[in-house]
N, C-alpha and C. Protein backbone atom coordinates (compact mmCIF):
# COMPACT_ATOMS: atom_id res chain seq x y z
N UNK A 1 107.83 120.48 75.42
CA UNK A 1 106.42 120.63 75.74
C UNK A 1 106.22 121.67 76.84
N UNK A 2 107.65 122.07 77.30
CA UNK A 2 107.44 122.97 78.13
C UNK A 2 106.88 124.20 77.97
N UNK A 3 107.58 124.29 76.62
CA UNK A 3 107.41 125.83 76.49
C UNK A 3 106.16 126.07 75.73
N UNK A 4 105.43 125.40 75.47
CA UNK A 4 103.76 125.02 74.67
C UNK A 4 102.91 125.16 75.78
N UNK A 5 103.36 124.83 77.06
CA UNK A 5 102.62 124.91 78.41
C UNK A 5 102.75 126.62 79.02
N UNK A 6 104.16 126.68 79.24
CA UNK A 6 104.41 128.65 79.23
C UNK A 6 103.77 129.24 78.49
N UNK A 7 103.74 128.99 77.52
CA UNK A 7 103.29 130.55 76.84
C UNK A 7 101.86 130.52 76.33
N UNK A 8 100.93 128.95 76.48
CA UNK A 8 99.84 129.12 76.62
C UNK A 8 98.78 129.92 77.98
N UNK A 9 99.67 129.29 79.33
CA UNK A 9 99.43 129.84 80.83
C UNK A 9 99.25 131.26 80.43
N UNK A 10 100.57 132.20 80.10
CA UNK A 10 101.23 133.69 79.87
C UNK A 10 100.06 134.29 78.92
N UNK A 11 100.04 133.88 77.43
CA UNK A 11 99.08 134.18 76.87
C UNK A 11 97.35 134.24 77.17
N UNK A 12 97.40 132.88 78.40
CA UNK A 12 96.13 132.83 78.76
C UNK A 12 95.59 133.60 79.91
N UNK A 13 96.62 134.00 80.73
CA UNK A 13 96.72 134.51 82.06
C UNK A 13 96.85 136.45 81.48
N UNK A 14 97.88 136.57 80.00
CA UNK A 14 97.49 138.40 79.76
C UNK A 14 96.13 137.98 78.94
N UNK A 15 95.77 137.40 79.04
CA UNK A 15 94.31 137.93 78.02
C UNK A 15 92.97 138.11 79.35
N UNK A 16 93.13 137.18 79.99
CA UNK A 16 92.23 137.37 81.01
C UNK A 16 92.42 138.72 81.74
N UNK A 17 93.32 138.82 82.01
CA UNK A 17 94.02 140.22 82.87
C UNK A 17 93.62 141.51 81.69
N UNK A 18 93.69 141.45 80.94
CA UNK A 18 93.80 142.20 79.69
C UNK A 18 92.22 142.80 79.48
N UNK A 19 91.47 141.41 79.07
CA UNK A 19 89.59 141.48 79.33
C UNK A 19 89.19 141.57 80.35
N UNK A 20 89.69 141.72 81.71
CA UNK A 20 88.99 142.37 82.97
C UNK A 20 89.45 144.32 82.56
N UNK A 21 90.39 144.04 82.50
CA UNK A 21 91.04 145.47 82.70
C UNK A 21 90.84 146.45 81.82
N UNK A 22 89.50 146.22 80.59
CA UNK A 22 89.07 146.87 79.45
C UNK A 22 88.20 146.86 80.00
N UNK A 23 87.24 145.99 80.44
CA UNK A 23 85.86 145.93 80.63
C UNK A 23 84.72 146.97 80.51
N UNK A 24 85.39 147.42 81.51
CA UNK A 24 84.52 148.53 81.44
C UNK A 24 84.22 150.04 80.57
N UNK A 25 85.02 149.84 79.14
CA UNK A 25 85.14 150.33 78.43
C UNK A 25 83.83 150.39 77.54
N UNK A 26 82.97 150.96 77.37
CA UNK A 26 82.08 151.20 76.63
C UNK A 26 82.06 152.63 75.76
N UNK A 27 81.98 151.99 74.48
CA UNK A 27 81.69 150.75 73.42
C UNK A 27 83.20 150.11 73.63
N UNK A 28 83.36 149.05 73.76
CA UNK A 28 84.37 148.21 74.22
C UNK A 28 85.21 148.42 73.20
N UNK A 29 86.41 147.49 72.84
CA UNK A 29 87.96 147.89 72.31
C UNK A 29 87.82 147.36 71.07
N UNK A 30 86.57 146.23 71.04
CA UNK A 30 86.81 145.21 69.87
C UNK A 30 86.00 146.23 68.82
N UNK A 31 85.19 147.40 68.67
CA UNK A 31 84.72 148.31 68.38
C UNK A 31 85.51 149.45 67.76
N UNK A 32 86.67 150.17 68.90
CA UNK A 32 87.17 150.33 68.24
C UNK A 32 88.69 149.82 66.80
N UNK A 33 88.53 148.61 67.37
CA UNK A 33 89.59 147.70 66.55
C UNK A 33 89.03 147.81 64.71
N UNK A 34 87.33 148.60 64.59
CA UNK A 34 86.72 147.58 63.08
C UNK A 34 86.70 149.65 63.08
N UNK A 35 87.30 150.29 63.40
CA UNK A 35 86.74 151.51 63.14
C UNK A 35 87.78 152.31 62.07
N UNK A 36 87.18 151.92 60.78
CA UNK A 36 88.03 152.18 59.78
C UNK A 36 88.25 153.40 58.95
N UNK A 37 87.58 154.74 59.74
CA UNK A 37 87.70 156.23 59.29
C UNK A 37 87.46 156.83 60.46
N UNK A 38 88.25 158.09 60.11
CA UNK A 38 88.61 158.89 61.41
C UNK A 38 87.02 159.65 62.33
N UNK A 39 86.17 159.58 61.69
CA UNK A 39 84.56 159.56 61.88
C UNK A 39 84.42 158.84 63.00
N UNK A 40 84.33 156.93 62.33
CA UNK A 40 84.23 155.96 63.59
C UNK A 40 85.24 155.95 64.57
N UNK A 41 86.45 156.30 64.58
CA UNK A 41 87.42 156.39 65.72
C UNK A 41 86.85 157.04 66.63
N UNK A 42 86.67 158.58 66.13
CA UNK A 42 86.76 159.23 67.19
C UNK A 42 85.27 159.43 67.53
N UNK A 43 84.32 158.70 66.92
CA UNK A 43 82.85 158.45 67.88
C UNK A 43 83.17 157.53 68.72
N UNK A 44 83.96 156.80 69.13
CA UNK A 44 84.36 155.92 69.77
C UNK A 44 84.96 156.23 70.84
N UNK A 45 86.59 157.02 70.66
CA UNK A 45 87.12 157.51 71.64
C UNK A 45 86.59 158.84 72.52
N UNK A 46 85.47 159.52 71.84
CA UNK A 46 85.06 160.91 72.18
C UNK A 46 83.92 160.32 72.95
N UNK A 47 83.42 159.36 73.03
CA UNK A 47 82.54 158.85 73.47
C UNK A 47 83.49 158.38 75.52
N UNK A 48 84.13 157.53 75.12
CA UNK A 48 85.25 157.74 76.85
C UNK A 48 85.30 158.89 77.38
N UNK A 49 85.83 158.52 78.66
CA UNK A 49 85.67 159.48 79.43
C UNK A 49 87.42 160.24 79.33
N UNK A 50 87.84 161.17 79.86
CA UNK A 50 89.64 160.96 79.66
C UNK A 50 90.00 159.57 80.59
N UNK A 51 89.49 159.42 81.59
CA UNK A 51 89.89 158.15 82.43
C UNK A 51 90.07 157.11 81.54
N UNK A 52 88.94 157.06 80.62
CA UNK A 52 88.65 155.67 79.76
C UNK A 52 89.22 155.97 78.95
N UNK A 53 89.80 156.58 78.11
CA UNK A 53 90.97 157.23 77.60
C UNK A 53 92.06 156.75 77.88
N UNK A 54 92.31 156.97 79.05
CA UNK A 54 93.90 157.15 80.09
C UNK A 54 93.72 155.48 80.04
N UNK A 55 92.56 155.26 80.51
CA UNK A 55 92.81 153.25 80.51
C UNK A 55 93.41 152.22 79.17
N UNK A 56 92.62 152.50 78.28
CA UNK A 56 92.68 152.31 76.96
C UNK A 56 94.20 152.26 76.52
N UNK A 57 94.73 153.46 76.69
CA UNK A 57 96.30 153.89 76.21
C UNK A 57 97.14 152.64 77.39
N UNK A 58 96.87 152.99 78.85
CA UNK A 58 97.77 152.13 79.47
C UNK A 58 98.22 150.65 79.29
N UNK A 59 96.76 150.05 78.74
CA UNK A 59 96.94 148.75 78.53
C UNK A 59 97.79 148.80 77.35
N UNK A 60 97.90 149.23 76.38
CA UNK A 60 98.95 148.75 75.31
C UNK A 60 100.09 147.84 75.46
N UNK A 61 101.34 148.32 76.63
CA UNK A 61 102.22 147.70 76.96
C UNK A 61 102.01 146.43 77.17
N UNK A 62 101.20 146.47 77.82
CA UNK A 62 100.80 145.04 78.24
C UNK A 62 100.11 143.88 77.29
N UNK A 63 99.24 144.65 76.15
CA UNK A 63 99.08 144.03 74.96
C UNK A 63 100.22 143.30 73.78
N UNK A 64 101.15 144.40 73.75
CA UNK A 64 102.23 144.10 73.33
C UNK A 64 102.85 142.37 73.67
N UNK A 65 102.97 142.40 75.08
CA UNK A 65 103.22 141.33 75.99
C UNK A 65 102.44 140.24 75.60
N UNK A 66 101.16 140.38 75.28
CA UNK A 66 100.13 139.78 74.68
C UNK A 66 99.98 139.05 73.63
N UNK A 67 100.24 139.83 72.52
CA UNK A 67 100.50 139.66 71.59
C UNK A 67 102.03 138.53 71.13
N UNK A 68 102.85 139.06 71.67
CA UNK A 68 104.27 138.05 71.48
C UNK A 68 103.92 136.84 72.39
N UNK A 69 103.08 136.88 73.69
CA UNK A 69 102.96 135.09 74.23
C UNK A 69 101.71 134.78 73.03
N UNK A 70 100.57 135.16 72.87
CA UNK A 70 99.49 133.81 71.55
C UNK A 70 100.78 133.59 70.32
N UNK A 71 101.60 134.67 69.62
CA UNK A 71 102.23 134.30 68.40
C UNK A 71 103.38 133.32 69.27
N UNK A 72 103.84 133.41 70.11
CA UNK A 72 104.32 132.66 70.69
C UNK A 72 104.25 131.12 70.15
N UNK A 73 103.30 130.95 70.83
CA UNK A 73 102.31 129.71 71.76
C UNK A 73 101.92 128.87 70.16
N UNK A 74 101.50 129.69 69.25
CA UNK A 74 100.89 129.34 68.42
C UNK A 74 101.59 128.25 67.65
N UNK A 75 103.21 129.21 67.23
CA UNK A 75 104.43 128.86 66.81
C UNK A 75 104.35 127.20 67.59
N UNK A 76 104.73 127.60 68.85
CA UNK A 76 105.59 126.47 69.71
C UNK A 76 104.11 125.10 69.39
N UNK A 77 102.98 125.57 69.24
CA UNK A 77 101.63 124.42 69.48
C UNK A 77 102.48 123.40 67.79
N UNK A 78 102.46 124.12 67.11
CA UNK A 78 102.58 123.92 65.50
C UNK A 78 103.27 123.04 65.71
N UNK A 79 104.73 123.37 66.11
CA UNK A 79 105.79 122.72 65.91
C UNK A 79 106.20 121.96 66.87
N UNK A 80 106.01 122.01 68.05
CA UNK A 80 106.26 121.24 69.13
C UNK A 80 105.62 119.99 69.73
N UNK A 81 104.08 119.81 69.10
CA UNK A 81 103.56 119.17 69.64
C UNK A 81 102.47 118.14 67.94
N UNK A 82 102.19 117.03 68.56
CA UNK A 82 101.92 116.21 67.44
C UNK A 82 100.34 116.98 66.98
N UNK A 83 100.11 118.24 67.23
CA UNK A 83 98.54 118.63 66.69
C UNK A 83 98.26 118.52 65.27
N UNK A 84 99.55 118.63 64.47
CA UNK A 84 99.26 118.47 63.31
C UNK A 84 100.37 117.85 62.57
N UNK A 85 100.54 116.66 63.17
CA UNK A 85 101.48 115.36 62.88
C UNK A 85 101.03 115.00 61.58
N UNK A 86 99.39 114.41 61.41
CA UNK A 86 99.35 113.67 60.59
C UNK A 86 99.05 114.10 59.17
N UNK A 87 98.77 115.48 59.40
CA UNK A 87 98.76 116.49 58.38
C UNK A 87 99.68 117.14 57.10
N UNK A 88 99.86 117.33 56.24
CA UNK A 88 100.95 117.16 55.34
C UNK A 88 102.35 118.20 56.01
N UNK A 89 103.17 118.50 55.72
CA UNK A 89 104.03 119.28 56.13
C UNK A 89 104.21 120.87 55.97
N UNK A 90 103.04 120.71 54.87
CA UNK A 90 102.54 122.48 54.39
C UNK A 90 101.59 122.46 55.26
N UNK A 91 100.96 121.82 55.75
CA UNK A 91 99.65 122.54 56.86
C UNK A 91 100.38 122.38 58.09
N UNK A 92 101.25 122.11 58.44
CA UNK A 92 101.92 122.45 59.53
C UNK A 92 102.80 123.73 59.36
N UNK A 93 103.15 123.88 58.52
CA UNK A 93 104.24 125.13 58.25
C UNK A 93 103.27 126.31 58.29
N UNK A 94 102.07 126.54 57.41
CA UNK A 94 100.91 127.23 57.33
C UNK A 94 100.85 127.51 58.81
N UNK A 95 99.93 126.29 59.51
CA UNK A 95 99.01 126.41 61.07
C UNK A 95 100.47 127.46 61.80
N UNK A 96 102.19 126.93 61.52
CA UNK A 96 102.92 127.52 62.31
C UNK A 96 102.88 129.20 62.23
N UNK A 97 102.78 129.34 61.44
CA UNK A 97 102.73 130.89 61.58
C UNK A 97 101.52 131.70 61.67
N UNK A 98 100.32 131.09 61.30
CA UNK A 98 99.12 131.86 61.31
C UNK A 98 99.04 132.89 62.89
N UNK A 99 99.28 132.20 63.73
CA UNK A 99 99.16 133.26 64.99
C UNK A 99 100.67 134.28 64.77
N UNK A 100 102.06 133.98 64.76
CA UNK A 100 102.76 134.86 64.73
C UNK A 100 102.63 135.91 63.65
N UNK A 101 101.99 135.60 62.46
CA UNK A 101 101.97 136.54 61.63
C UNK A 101 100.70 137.93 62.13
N UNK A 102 99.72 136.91 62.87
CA UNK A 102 98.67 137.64 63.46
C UNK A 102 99.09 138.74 64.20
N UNK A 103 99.62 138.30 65.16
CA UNK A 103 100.63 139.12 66.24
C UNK A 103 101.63 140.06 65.52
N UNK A 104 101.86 140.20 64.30
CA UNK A 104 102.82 141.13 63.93
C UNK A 104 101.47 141.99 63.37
N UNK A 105 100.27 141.77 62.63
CA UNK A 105 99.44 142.65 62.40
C UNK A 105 99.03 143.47 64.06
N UNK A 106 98.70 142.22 65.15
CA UNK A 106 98.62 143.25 66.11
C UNK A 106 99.12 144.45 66.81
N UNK A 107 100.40 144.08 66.55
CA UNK A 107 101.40 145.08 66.78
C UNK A 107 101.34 146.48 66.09
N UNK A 108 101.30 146.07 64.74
CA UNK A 108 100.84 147.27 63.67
C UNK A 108 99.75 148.15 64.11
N UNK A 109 98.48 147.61 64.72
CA UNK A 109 97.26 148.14 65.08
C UNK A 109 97.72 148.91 66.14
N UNK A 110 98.47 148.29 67.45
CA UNK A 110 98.77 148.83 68.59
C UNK A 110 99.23 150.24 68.12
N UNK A 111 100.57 150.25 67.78
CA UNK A 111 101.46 151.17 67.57
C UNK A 111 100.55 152.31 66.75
N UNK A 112 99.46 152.06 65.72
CA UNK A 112 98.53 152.67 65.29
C UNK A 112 97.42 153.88 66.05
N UNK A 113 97.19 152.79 66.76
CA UNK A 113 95.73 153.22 68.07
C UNK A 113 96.67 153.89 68.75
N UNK A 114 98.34 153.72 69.36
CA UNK A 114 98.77 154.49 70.97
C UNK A 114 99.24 155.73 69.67
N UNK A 115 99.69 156.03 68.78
CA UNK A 115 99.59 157.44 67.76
C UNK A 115 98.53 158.13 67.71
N UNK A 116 97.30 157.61 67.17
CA UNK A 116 95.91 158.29 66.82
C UNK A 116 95.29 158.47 68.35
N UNK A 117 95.46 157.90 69.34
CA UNK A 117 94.78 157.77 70.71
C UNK A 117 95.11 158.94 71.35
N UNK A 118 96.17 159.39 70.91
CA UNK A 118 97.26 160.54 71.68
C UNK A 118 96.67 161.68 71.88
N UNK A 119 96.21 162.51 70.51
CA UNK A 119 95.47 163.47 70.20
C UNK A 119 95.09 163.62 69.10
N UNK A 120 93.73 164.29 68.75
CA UNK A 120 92.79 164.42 67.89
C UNK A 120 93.85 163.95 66.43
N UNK A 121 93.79 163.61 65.28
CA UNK A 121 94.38 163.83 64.52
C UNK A 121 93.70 163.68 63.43
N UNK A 122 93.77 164.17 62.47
CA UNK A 122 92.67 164.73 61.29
C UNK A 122 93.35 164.32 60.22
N UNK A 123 93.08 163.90 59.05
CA UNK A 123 93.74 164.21 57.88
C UNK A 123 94.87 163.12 57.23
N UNK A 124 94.56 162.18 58.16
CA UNK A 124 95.33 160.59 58.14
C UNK A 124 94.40 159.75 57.80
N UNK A 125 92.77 159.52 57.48
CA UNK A 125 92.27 158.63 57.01
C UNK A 125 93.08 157.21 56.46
N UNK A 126 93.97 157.28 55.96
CA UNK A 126 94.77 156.07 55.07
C UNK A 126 95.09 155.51 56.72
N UNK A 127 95.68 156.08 57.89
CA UNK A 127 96.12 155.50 59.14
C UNK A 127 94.80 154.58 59.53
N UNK A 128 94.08 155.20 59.17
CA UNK A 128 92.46 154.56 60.20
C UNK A 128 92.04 153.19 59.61
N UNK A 129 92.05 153.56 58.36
CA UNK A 129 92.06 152.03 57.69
C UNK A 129 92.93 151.33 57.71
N UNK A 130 94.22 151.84 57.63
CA UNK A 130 95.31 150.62 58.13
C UNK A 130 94.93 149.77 59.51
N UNK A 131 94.99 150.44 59.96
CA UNK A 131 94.26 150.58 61.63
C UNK A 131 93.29 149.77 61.85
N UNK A 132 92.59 149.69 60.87
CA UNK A 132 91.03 148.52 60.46
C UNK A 132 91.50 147.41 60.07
N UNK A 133 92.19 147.73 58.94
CA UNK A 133 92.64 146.42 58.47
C UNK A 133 93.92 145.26 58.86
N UNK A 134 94.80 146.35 59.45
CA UNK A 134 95.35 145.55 60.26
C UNK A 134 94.59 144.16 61.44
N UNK A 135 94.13 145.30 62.17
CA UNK A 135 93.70 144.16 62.89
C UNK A 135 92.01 143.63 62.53
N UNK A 136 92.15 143.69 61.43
CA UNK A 136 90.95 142.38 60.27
C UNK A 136 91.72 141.28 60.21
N UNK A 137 92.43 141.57 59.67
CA UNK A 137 93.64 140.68 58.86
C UNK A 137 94.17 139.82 60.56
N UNK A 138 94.54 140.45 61.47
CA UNK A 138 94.80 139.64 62.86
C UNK A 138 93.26 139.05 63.18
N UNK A 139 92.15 139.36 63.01
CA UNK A 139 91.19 138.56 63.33
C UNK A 139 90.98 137.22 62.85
N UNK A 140 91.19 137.31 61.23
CA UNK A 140 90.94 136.42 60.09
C UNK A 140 92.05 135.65 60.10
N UNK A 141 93.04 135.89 60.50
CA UNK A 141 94.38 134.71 60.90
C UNK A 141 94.22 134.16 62.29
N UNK A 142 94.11 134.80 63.07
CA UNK A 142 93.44 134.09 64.29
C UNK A 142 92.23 132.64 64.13
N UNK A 143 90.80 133.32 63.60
CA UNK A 143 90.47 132.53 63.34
C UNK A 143 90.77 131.29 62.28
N UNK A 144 91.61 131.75 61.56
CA UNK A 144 92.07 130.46 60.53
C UNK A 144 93.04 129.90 61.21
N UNK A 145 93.71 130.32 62.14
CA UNK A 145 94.51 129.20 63.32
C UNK A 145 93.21 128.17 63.88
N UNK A 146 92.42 128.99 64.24
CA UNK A 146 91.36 127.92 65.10
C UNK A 146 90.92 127.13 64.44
N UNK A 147 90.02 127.33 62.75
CA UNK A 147 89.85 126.52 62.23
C UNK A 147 90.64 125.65 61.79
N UNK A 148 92.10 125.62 61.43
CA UNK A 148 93.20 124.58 61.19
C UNK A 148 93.04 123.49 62.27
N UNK A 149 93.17 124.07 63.47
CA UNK A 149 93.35 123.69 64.87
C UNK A 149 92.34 122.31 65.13
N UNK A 150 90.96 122.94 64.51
CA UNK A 150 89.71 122.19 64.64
C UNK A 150 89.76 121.23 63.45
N UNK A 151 90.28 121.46 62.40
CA UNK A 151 90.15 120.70 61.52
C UNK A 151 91.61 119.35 61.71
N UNK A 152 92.83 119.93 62.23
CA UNK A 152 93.68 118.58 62.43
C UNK A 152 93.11 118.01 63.50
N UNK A 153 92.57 118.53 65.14
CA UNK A 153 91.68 117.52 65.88
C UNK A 153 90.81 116.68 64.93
N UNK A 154 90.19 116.87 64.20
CA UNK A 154 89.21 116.54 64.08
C UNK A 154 89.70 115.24 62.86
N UNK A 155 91.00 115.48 62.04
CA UNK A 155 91.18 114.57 61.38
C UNK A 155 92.34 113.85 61.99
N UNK A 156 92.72 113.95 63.25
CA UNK A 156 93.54 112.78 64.20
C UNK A 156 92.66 112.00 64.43
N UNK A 157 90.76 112.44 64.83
CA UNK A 157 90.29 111.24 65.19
C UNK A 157 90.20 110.25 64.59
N UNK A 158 89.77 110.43 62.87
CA UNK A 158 89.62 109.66 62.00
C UNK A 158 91.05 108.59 61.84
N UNK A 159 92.03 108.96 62.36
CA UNK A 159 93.46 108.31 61.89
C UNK A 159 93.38 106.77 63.02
């Protein structure tokens, strides 16, 4: 139970650190995360300043970090702890990976955005939508962790 407690703190402690340290990014990150042709990217990034630029790129590392404590956490919640005891053994196997698999799309996006972020790059459209859809696909597993999440609370009470 320890490690369900770590890497929720870690995960909870880089995301906070993570959403101060974007903030002031306008049009914020989650913006450019849905920007699925090289059009919306770079109205986005051309829109920063180079500072906001320079910010944007720095955090990555630290996203990275990010990313491996929630897939973490997610893993260790699944399996470590009775959240989805009473649930068949496929919705536990399911709920176990929905965040780590998330976190490997995030990764994809990262490594995506710190390439295209670098300099102008033209003529990669297929990158931009990966780039989109990657982290769609990390949104939509995220949230289907939460809804799992909400739905075994919700059928422990009944038990």
């Amino acid at each position: 139970m320890r490690a369900v407690w770590i890497s929720a703190l870690s995960t909870l402690a880089l995301g906070v650190g993570l959403f101060c340290y974007l903030a002031p990014l306008d049009p914020g990150v989650l913006a450019l995360q849905f920007a699925f042709t090289p059009r919306s990217f770079g109205q986005i990034v051309h829109f920063w300043s180079p500072a906001d630029l320079a910010r944007y790129r720095s955090h990555l590392p630290a996203d990275f970090a990010f990313l491996f404590a929630y897939g973490l956490f997610g893993y260790l919640l699944a399996t470590r702890t009775d959240v989805a005891a009473a649930r068949a053994p496929a919705f536990r196997r399911v709920l176990s990976w929905l965040l780590p698999v998330a976190a490997c799309f995030d990764a994809i996006e990262n490594a995506l955005h710190w390439w295209l972020t670098e300099m102008p790059r033209f003529g990669v459209a297929p990158l931009y939508a990966a780039s989109g859809a990657a982290s769609s696909l990390k949104w939509l597993l995220a949230f289907g962790f939460g809804l799992m999440l909400a739905y075994a609370a919700y059928r422990a009470e009944d038990d």
